[in-house]
C-alpha atoms as a PDB file:
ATOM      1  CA  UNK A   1     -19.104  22.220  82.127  1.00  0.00           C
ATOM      2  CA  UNK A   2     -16.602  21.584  85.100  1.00  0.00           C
ATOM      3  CA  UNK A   3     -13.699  19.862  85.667  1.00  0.00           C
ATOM      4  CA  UNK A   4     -15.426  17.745  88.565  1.00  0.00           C
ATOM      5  CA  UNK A   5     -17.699  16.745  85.783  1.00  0.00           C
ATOM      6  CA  UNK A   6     -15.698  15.511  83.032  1.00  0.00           C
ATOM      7  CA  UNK A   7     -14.761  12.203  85.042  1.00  0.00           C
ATOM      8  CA  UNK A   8     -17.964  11.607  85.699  1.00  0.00           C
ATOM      9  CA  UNK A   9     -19.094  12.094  82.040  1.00  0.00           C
ATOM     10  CA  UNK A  10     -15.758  10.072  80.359  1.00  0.00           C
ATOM     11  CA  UNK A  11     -17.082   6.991  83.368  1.00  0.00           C
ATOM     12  CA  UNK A  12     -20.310   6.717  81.956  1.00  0.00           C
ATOM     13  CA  UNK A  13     -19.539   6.673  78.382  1.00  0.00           C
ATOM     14  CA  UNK A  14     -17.245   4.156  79.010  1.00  0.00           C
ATOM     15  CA  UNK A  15     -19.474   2.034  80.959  1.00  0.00           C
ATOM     16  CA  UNK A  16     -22.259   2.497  78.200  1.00  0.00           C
ATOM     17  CA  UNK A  17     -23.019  -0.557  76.126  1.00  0.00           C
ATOM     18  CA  UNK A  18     -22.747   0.808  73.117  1.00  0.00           C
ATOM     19  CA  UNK A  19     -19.407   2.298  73.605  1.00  0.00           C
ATOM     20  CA  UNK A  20     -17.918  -1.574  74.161  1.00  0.00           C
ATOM     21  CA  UNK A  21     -19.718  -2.695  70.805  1.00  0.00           C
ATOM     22  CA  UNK A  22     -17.898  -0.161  69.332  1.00  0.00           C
ATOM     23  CA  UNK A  23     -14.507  -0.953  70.434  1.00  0.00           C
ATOM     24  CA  UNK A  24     -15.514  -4.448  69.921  1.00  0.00           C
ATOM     25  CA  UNK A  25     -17.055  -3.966  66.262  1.00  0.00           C
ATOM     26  CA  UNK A  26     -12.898  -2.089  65.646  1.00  0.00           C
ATOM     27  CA  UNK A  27     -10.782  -4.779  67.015  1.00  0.00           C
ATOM     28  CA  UNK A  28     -13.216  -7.365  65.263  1.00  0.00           C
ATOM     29  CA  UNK A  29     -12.556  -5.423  61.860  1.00  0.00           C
ATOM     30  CA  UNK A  30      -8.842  -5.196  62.910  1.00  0.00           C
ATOM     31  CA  UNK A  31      -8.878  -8.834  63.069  1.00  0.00           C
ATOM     32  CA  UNK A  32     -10.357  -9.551  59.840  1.00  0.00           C
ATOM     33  CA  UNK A  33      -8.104  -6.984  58.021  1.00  0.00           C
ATOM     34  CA  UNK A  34      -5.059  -9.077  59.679  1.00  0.00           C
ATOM     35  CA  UNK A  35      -6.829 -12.063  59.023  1.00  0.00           C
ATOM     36  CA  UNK A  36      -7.824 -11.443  55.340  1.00  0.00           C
ATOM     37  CA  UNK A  37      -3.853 -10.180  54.646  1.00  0.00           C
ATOM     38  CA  UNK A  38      -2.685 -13.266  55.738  1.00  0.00           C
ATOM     39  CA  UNK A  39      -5.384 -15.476  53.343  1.00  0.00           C
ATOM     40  CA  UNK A  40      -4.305 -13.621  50.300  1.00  0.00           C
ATOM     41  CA  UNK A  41      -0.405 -14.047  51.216  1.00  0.00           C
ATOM     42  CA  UNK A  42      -1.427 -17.783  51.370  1.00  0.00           C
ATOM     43  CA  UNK A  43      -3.280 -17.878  48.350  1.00  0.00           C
ATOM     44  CA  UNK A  44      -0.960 -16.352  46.337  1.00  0.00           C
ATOM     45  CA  UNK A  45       1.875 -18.339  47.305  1.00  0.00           C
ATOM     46  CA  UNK A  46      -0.232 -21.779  47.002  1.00  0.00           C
ATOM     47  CA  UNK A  47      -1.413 -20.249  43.587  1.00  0.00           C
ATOM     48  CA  UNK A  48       2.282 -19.803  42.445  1.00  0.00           C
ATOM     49  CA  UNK A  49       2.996 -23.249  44.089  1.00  0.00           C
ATOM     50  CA  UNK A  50       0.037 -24.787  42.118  1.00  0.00           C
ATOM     51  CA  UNK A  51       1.247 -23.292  38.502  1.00  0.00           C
ATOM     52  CA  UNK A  52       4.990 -24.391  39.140  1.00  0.00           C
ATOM     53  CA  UNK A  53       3.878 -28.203  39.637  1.00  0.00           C
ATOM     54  CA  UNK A  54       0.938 -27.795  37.252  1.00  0.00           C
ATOM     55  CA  UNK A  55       3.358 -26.687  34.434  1.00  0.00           C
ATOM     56  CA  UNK A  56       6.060 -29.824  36.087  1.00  0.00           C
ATOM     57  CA  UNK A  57       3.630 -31.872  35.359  1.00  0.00           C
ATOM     58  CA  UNK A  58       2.636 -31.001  31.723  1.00  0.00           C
ATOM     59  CA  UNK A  59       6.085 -30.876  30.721  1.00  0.00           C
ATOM     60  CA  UNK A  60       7.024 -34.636  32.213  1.00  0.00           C
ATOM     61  CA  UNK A  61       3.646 -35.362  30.488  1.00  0.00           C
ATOM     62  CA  UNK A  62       5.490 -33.660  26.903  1.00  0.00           C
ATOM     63  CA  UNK A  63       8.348 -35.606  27.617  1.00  0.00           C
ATOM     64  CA  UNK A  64       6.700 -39.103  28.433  1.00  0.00           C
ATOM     65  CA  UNK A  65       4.744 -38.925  25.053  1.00  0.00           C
ATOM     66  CA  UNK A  66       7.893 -37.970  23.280  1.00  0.00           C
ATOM     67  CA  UNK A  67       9.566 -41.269  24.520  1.00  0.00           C
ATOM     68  CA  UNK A  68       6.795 -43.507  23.952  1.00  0.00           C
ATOM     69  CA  UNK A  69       5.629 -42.221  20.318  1.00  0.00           C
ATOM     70  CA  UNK A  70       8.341 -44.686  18.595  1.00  0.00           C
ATOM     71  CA  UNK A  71       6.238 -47.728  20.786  1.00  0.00           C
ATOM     72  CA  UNK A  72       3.173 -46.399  19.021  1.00  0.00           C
ATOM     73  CA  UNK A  73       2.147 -48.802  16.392  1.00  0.00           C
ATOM     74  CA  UNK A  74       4.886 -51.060  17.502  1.00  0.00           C
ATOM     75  CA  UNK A  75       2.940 -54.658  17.224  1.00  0.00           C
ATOM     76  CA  UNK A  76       1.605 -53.454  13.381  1.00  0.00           C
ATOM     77  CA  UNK A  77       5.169 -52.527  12.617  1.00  0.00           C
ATOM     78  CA  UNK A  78       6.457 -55.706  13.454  1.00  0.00           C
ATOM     79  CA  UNK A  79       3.819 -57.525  11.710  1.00  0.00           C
ATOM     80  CA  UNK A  80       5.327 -55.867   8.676  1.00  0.00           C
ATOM     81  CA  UNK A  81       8.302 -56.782   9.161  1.00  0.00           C
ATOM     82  CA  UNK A  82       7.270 -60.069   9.400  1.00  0.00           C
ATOM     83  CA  UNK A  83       5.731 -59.728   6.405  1.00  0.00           C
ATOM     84  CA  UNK A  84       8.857 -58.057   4.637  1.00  0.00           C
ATOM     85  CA  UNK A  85      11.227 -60.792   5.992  1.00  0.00           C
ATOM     86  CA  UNK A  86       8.906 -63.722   4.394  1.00  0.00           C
ATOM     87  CA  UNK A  87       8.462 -61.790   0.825  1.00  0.00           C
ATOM     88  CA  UNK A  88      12.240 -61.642   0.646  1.00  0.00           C
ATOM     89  CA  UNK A  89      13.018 -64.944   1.663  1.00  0.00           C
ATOM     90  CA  UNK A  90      10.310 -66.251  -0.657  1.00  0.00           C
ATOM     91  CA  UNK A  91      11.146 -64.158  -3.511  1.00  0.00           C
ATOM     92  CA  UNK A  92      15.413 -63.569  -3.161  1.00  0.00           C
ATOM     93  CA  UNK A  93      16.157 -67.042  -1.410  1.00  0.00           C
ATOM     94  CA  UNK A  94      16.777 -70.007  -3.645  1.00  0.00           C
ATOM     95  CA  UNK A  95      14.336 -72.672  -3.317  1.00  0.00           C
ATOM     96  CA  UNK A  96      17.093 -75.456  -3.270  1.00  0.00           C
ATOM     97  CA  UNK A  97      20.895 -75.906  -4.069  1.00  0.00           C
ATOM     98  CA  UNK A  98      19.903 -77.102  -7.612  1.00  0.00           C
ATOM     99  CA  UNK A  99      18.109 -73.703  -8.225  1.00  0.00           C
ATOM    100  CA  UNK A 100      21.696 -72.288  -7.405  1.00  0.00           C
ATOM    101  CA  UNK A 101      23.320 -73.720 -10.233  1.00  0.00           C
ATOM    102  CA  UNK A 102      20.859 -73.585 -12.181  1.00  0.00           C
ATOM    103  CA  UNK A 103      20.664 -69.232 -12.151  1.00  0.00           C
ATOM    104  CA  UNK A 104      24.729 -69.417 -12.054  1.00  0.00           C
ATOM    105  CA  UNK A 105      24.281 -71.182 -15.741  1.00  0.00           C
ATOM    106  CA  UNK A 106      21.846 -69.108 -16.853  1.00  0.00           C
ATOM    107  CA  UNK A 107      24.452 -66.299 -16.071  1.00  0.00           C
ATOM    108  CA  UNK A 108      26.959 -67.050 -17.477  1.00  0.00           C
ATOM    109  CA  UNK A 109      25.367 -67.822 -20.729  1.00  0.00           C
ATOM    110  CA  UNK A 110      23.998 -64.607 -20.844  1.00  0.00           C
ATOM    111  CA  UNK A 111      27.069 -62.803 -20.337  1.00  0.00           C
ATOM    112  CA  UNK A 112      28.694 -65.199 -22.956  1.00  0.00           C
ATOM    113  CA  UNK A 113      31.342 -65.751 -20.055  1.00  0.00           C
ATOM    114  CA  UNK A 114      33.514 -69.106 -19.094  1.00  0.00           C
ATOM    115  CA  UNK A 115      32.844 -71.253 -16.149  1.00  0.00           C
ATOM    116  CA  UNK A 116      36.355 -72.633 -15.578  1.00  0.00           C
ATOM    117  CA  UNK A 117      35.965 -73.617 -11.705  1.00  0.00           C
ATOM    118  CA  UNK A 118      33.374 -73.281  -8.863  1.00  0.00           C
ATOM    119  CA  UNK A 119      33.565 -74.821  -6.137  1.00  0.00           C
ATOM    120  CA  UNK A 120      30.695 -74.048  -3.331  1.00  0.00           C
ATOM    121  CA  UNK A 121      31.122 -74.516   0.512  1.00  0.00           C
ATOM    122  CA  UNK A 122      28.533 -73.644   3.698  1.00  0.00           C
ATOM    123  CA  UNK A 123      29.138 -71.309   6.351  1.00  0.00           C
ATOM    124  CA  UNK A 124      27.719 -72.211   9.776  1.00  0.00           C
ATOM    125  CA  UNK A 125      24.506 -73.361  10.052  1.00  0.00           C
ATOM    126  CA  UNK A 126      22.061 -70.391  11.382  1.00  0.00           C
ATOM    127  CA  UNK A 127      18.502 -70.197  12.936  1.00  0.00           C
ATOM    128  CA  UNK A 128      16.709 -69.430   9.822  1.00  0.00           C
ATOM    129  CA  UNK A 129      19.543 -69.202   6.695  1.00  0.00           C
ATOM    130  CA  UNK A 130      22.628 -71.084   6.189  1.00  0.00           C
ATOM    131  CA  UNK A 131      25.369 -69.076   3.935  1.00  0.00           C
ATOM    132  CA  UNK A 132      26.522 -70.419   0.846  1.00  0.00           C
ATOM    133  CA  UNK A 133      30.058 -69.144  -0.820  1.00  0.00           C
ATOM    134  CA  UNK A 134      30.922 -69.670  -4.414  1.00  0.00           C
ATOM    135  CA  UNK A 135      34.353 -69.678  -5.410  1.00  0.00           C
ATOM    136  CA  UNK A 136      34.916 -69.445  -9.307  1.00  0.00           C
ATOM    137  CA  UNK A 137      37.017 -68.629 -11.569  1.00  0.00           C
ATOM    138  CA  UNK A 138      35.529 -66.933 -15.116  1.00  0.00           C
ATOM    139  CA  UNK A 139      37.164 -66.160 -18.431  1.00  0.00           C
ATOM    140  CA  UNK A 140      35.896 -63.917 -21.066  1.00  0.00           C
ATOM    141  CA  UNK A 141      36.840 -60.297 -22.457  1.00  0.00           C
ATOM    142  CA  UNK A 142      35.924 -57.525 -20.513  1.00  0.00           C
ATOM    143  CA  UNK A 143      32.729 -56.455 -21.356  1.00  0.00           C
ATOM    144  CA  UNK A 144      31.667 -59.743 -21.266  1.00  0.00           C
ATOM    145  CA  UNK A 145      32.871 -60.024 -17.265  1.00  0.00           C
ATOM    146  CA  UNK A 146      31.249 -56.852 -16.381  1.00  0.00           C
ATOM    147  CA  UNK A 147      27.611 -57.813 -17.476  1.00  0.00           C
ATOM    148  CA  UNK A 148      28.316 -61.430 -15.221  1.00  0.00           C
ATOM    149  CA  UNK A 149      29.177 -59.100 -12.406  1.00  0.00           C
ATOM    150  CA  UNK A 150      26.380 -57.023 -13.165  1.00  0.00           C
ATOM    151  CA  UNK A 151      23.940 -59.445 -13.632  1.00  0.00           C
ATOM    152  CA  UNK A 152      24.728 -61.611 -10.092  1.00  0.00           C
ATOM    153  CA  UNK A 153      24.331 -57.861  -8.489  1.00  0.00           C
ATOM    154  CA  UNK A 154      21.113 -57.042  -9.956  1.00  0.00           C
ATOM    155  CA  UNK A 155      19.866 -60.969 -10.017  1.00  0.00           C
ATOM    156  CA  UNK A 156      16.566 -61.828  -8.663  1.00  0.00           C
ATOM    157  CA  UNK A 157      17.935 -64.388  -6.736  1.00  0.00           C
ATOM    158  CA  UNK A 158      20.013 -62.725  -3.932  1.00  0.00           C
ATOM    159  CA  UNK A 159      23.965 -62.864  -4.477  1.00  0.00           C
ATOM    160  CA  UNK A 160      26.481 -61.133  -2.742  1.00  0.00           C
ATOM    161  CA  UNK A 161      30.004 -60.764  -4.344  1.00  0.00           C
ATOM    162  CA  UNK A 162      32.375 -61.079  -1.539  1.00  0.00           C
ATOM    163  CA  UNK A 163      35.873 -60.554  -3.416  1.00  0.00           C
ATOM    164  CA  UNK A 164      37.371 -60.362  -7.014  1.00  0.00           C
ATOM    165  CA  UNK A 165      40.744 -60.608  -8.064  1.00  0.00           C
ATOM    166  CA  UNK A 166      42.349 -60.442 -11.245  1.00  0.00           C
ATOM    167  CA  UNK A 167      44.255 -63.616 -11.944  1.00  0.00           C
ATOM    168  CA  UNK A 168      45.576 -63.342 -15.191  1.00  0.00           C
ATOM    169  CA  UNK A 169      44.962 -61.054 -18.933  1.00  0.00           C
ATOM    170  CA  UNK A 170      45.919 -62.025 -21.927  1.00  0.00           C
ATOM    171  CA  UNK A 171      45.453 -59.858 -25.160  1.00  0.00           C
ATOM    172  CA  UNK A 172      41.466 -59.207 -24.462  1.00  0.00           C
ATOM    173  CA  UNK A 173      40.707 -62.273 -22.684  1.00  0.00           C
ATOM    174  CA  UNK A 174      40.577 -61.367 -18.638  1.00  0.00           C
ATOM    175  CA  UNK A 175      40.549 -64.297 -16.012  1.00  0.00           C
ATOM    176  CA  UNK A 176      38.920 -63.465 -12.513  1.00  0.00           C
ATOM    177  CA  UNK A 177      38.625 -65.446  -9.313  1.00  0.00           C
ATOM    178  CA  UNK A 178      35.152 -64.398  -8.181  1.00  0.00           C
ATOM    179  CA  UNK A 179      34.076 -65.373  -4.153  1.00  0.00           C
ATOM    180  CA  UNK A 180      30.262 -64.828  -3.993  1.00  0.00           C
ATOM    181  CA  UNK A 181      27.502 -66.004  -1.583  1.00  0.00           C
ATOM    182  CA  UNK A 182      24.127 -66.440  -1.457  1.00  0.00           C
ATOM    183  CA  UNK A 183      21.341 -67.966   1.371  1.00  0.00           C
ATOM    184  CA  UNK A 184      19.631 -71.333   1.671  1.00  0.00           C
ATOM    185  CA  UNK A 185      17.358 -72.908   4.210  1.00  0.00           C
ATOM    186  CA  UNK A 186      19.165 -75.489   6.689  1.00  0.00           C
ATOM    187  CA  UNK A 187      16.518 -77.774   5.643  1.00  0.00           C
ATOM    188  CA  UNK A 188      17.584 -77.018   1.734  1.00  0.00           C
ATOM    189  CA  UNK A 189      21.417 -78.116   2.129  1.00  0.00           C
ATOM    190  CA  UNK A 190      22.701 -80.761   0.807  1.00  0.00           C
ATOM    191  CA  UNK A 191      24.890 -83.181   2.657  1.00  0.00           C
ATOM    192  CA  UNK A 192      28.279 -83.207   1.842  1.00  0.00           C
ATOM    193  CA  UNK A 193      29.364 -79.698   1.283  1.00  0.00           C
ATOM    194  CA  UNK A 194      32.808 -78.780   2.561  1.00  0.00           C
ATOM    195  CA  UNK A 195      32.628 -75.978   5.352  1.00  0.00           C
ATOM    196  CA  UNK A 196      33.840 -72.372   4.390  1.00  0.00           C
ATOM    197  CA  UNK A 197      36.339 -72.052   7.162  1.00  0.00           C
ATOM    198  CA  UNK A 198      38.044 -75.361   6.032  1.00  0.00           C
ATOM    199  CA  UNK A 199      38.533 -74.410   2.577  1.00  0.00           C
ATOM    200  CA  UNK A 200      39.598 -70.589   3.735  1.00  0.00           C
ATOM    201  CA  UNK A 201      42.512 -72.707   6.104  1.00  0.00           C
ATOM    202  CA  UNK A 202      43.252 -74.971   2.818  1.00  0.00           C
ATOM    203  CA  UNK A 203      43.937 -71.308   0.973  1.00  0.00           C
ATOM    204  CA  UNK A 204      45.951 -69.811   3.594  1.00  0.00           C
ATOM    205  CA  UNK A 205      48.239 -73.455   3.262  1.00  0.00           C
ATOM    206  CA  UNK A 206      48.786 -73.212  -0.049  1.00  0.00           C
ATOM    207  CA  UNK A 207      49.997 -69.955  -0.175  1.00  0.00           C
ATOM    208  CA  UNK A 208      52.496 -70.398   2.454  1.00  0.00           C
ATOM    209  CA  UNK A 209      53.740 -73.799   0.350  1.00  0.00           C
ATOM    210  CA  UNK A 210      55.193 -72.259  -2.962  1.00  0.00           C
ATOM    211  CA  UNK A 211      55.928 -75.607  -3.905  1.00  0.00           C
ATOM    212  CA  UNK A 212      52.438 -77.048  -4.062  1.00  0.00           C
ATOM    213  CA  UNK A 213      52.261 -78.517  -7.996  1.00  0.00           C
ATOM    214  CA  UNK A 214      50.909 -75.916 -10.077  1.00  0.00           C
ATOM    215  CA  UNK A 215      49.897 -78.904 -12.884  1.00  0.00           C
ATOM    216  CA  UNK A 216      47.719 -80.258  -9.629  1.00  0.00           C
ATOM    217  CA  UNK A 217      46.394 -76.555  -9.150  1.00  0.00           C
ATOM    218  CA  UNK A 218      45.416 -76.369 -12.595  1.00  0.00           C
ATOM    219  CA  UNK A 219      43.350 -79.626 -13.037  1.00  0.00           C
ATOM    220  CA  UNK A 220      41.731 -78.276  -9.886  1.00  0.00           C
ATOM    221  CA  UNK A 221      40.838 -74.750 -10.856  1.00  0.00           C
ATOM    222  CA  UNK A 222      39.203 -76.824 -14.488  1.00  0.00           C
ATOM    223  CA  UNK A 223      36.892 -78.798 -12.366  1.00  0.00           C
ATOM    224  CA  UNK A 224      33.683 -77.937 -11.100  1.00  0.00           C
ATOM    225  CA  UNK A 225      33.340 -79.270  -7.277  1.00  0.00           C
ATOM    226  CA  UNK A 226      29.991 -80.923  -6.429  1.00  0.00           C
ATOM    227  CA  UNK A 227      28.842 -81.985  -2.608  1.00  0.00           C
ATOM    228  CA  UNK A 228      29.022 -85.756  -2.239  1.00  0.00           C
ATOM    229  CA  UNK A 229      25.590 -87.240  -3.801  1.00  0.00           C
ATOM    230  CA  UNK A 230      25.561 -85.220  -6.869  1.00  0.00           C
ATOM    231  CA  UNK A 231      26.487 -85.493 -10.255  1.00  0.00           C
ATOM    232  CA  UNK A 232      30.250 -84.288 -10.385  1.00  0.00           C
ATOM    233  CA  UNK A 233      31.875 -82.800 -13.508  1.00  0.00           C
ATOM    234  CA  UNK A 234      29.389 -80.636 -14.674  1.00  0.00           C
ATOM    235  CA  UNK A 235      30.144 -77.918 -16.749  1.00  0.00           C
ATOM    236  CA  UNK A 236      28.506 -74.995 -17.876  1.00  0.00           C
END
């Protein structure tokens, strides 16, 4: 072959058909090779983008169901409650102010104790209870003033013993000032009954005045203070 006919040869091939399919079929496959790169650089990195929120999204759902488990059974837990509070007041709460003195008698006969004073006051009226406070003064030997305390703390009816103090001992008798409370019903509290913050300002004067007469103090401590309306002097 000549060198004058290797032009001519290199023209023709290039003007041949099938020499342009070819050289279209390799850019075409170029194409899809760049083409195909870039769609699996995409996917992955949506993939990776799809797992990070996915796994966002489980863990606010974790943390959501954490919060709102203690709402779970909310309404039958407050039905209960309900329930609780009524047994308690129907069971613990006196049924009247006579029912009061009344357990306070049975008490003290029990524990073989002496009634000297007792004098009973209301707190401030409240929504659903109204508190009443006891203030008494009991004699007895020891023993016999632990099973009194014992048995207002362990009582059916609900007491709560807000102070003691010894007042005076004498060979194996013991006197004690005793302030306890218990609950009634607004509706169950009878008219007359001094308010607790009056007689609390009424302590706090007498024991500035050191000259109040003690003979006075004494009748008072020997009488047993009803509200207006009810039989007065009553002792145990």
């Amino acid at each position: 072959m000549s060198a004058a006919t290797a032009p001519s040869i290199w023209r023709e091939r290039l003007a041949s058909p099938l020499t342009w399919h070819f050289a279209g079929c390799g850019v075409l496959l170029v194409l899809a090779a760049v083409l195909g790169s870039r769609f699996a650089m995409d996917w992955t990195a949506t993939s990776g983008r799809s797992t990070d929120a996915l796994a966002s999204k489980q863990a606010e759902l974790k943390l959501l169901e954490m919060q709102t488990a203690p709402m779970r059974g909310l309404d039958k837990r407050v039905a209960k409650t309900k329930d609780e509070i009524k047994d308690f007041y129907a069971k613990r709460i006196p049924a009247s102010y006579s029912a009061i003195e009344t357990r306070i008698d049975e008490l003290q006969v029990g524990s073989s104790v002496r009634l000297s004073r007792l004098q009973y006051t209301q707190g401030k009226p409240g929504g659903d209870l109204t508190e009443i406070t006891m203030d008494a003064g009991i004699t007895g030997d020891y023993p016999q003033i632990m099973r009194f305390v014992n048995a207002l703390e362990r009582d059916k009816t609900f007491f709560v013993i807000r102070a003691m103090e010894l007042t005076s001992q004498q060979g194996g008798q013991v006197s004690l000032r005793l302030r306890l409370s218990t609950w009634l019903r607004p509706a169950d509290v009878p008219k007359g009954l001094p308010s607790t913050e009056s007689l609390d300002n009424q302590s706090n004067d007498q024991a500035d005045d050191p000259s109040e007469n003690s003979a006075e103090n004494q009748a008072q401590d020997k009488r047993v203070q009803q509200p207006a309306g009810r039989k007065a002097g009553r002792q145990p």
